[in-house]
Protein backbone atom coordinates (compact mmCIF):
# COMPACT_ATOMS: atom_id res chain seq x y z
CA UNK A 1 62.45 28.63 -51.25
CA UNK A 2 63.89 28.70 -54.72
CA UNK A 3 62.51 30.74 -57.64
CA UNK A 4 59.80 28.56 -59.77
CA UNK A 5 61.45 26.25 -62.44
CA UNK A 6 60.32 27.66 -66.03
CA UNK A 7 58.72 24.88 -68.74
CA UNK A 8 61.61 24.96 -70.80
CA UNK A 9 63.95 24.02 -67.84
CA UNK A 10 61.18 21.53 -66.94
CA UNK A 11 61.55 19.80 -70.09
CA UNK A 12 64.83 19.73 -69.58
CA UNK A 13 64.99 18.17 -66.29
CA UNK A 14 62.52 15.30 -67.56
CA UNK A 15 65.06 14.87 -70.86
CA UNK A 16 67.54 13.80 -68.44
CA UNK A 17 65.81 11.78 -65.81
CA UNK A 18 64.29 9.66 -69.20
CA UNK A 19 67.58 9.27 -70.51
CA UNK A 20 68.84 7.80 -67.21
CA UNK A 21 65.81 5.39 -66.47
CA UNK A 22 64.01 4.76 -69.63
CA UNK A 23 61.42 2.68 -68.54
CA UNK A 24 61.09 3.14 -64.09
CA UNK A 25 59.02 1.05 -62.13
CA UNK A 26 57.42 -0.01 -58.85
CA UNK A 27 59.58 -1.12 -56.45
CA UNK A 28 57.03 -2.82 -54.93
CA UNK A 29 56.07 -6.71 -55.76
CA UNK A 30 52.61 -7.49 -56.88
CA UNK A 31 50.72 -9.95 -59.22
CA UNK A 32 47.76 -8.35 -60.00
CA UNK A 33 45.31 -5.06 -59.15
CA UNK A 34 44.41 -6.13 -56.68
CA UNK A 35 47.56 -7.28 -55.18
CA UNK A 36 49.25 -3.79 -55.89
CA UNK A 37 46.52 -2.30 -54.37
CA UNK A 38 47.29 -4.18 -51.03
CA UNK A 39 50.92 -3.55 -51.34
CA UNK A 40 50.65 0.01 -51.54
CA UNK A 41 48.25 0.39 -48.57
CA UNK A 42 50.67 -1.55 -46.68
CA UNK A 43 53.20 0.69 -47.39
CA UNK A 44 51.69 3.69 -45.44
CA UNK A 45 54.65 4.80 -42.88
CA UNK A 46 56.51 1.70 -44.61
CA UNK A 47 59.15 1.19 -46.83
CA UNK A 48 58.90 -0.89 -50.31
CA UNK A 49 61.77 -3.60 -48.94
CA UNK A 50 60.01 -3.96 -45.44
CA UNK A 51 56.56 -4.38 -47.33
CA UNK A 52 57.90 -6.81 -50.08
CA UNK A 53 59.23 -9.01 -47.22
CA UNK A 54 55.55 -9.25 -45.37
CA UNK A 55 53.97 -9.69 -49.02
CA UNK A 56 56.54 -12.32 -50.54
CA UNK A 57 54.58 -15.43 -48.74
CA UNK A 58 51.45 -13.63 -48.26
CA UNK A 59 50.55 -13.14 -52.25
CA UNK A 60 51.41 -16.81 -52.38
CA UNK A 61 48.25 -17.72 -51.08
CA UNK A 62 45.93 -14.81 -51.22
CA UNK A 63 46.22 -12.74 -54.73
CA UNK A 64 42.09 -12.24 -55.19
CA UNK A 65 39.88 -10.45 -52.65
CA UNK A 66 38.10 -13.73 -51.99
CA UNK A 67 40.90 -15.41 -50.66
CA UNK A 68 42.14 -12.47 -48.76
CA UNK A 69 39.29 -11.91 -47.67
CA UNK A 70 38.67 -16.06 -46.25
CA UNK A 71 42.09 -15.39 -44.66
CA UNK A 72 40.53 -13.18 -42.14
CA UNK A 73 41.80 -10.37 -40.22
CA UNK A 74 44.21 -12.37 -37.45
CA UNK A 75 45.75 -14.61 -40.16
CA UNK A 76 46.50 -11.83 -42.30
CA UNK A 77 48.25 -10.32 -39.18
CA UNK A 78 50.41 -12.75 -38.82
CA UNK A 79 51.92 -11.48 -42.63
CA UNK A 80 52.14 -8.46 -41.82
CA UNK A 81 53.20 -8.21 -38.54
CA UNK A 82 56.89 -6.46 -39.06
CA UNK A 83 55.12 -3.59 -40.64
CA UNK A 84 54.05 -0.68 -38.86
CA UNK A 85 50.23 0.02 -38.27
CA UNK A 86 49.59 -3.77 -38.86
CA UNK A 87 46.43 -3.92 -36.93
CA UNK A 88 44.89 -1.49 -38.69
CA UNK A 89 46.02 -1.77 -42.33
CA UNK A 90 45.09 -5.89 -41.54
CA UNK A 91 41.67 -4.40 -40.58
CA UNK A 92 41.34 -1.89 -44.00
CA UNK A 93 42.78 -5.07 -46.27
CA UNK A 94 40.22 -7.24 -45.03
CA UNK A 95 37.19 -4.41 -45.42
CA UNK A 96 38.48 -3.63 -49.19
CA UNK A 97 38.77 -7.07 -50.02
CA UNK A 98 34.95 -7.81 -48.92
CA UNK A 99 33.60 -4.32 -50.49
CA UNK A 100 35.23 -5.16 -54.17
CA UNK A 101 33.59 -8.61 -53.76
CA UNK A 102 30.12 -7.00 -52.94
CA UNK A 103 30.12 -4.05 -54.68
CA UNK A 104 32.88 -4.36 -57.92
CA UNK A 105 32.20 -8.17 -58.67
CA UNK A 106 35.89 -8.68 -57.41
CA UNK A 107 37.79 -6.49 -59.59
CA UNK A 108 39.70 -3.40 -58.89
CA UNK A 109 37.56 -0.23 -60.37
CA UNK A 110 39.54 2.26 -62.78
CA UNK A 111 38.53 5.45 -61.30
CA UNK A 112 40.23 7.70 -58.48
CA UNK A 113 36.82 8.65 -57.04
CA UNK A 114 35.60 4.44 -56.44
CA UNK A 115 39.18 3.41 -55.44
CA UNK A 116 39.22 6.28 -52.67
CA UNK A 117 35.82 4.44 -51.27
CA UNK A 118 37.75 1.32 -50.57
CA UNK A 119 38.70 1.02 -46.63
CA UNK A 120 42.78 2.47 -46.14
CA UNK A 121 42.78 3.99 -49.64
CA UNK A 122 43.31 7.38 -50.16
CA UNK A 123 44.32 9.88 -53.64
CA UNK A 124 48.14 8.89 -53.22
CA UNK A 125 47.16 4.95 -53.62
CA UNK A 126 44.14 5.21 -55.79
CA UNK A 127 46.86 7.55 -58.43
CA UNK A 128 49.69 4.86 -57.67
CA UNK A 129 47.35 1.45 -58.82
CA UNK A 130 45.86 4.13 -61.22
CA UNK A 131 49.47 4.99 -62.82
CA UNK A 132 51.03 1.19 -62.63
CA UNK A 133 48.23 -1.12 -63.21
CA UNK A 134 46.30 0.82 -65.14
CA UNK A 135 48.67 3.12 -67.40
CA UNK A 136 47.12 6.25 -66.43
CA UNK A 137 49.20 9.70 -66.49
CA UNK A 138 48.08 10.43 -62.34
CA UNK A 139 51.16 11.63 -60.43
CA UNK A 140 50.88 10.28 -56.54
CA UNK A 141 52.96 13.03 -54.58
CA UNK A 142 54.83 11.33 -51.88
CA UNK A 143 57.47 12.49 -48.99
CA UNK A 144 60.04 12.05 -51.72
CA UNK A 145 57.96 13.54 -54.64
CA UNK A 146 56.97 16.49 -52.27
CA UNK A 147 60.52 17.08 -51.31
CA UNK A 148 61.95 17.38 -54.87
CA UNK A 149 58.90 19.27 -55.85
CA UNK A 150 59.98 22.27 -53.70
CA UNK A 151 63.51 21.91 -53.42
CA UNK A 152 63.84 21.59 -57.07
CA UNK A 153 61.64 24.48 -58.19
CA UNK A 154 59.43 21.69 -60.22
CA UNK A 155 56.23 22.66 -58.28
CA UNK A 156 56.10 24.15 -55.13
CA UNK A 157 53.19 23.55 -52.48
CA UNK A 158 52.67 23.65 -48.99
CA UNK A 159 50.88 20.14 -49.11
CA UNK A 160 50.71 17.23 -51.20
CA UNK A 161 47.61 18.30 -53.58
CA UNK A 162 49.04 21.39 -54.07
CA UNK A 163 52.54 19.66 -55.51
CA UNK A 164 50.58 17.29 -57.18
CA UNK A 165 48.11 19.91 -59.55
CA UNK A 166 51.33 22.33 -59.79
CA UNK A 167 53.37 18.76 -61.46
CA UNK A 168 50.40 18.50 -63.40
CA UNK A 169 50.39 21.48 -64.78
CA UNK A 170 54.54 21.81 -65.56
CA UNK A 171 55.15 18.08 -66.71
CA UNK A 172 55.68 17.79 -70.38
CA UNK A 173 52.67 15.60 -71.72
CA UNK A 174 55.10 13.16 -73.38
CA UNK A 175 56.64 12.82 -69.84
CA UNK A 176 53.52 12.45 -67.72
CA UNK A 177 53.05 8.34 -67.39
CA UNK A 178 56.51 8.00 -65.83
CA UNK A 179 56.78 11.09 -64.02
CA UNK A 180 55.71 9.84 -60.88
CA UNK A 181 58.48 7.37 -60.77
CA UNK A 182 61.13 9.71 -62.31
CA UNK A 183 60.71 11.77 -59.60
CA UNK A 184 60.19 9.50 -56.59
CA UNK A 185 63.50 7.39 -57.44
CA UNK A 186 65.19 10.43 -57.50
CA UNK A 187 63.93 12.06 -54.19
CA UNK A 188 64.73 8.03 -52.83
CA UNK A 189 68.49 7.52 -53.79
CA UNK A 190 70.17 10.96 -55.22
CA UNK A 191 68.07 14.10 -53.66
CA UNK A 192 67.69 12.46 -50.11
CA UNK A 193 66.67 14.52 -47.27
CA UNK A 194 69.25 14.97 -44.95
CA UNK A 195 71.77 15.28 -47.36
CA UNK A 196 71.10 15.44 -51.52
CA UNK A 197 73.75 13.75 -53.40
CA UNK A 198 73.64 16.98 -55.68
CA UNK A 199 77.68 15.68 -56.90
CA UNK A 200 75.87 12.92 -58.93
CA UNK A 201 72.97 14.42 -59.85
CA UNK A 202 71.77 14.74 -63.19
CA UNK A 203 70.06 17.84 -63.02
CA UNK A 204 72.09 19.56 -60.19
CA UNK A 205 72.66 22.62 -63.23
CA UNK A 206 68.29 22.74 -63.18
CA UNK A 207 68.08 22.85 -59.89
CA UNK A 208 67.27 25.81 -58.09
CA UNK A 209 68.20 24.56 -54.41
CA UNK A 210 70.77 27.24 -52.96
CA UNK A 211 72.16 25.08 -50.34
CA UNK A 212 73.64 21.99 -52.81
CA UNK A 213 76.51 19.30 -51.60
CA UNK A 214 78.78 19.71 -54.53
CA UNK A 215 81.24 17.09 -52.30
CA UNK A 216 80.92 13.57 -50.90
CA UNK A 217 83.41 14.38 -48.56
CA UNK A 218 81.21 17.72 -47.26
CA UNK A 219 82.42 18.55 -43.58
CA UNK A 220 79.13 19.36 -41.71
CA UNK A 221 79.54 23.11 -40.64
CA UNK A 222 80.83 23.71 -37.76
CA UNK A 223 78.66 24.49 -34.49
CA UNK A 224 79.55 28.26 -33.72
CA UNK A 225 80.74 28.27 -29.83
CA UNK A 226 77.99 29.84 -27.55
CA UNK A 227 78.85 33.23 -26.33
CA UNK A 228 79.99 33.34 -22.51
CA UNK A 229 77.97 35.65 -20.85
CA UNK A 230 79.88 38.19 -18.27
CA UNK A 231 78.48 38.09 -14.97
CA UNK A 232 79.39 40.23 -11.95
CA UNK A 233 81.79 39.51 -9.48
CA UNK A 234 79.87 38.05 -6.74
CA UNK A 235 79.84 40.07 -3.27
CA UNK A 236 82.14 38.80 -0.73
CA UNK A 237 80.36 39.35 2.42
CA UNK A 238 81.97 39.35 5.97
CA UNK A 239 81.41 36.15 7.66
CA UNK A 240 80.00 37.37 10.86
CA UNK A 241 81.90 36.07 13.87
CA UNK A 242 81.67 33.26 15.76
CA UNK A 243 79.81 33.48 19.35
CA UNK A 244 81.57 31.29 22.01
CA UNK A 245 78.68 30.24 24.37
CA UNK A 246 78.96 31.88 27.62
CA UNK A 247 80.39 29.15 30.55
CA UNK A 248 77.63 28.67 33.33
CA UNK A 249 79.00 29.43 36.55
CA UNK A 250 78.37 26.82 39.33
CA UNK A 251 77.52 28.51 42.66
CA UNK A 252 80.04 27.45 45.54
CA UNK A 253 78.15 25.59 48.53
């Protein structure tokens, strides 16, 4: 794991990132609160492009929790089928649409503690609709966020709270509000998983990952040969001889 990234190299690393996306947003389509709200509980074990498909024609006629909410479970299926867990996040959109009706007078609440009480919401979609809809400074630590996190140095953790309170604490205030998309971008289409495009990457000098593709062109390293193992020579052992069956002898009348 490499060393932990200093404040000053921090600052740094944000400099940059602003410089290259001054103003980063969702990639995720929504109209409204409530809509993002959806969106992002869709996209649980989803990606953005598969979601925004599903949502293009359902957000055409449902964009309030009443009329998602009318539109019933097995309607709302038939949206959202291509997406994976669709019975269940159908199930969770339907429940959260019916609680904000009964218990928030049909608008999406402000706070991370009453968005987490809504069905199929946890803290990583109560901070996103916190961050985007609501322009608060929350930072909602994803596979991407919690990759660059502790490849980088930024903030190491062995889960996703623990990334997320160590970002806290390193961000520079006057990069907190977009920090959450600064960093997921960049874990999405330069430091990827299998293989970080560290040869076009801003911050590849900030870094602290040891193992960094300086090349496009890479060759993969090469699979070391397994070691033959000697065996002994196997025994020969004498084939025992064959034993011609004995003639019967016919007695002569």
């Amino acid at each position: 794991m490499p060393r932990k990234m200093t404040r000053a190299t921090a600052h740094k690393m944000f400099e940059r990132l602003s410089e290259a996306a001054p103003a980063p947003q969702t990639e995720l389509h929504y109209k409204n609160p409530f809509t993002l709200v959806v969106a992002v509980a869709l996209s649980a074990q989803a990606t953005d492009e598969g979601v925004n498909k599903a949502t293009k024609t359902l957000f055409e006629i449902a964009d309030t929790p009443e009329q998602m909410a009318a539109l019933g479970e097995k309607k709302l299926g038939d949206y959202i089928k291509t997406i994976g867990l669709w019975r269940n996040k159908a199930k969770n959109v339907i429940a959260l649409s019916h609680m904000l009706i009964d218990e928030f007078g049909g608008v999406v609440p402000q706070t991370r503690e009453e968005l987490e009480r809504l069905p199929g919401v946890g803290r990583k979609t109560a901070n996103v609709v916190m961050n985007v809809a609501f322009g608060q400074p929350t930072i909602a630590v994803d596979t991407h966020i919690f990759r660059v996190g502790n490849r980088t140095g930024l903030a190491p953790g062995k889960n996703p709270l623990e990334v997320e309170l160590g970002l806290e604490k390193i961000v520079p205030e006057e990069f907190l509000l977009h920090a959450h998309h600064w960093l997921i971008l960049h874990g999405r289409y330069v430091c990827k998983a299998r293989k970080p495009e560290c040869w076009r990457c801003t911050i590849v000098d900030l870094c602290g990952f040891k193992e960094k593709v300086l090349s496009a062109d890479k060759p993969k390293p090469a699979k070391k040969a397994a070691r033959k193992v000697k065996t002994a020579p196997k025994k020969q052992v004498a084939s025992k001889p064959k034993l011609r069956a004995a003639k019967k002898r016919v007695p002569a009348k």
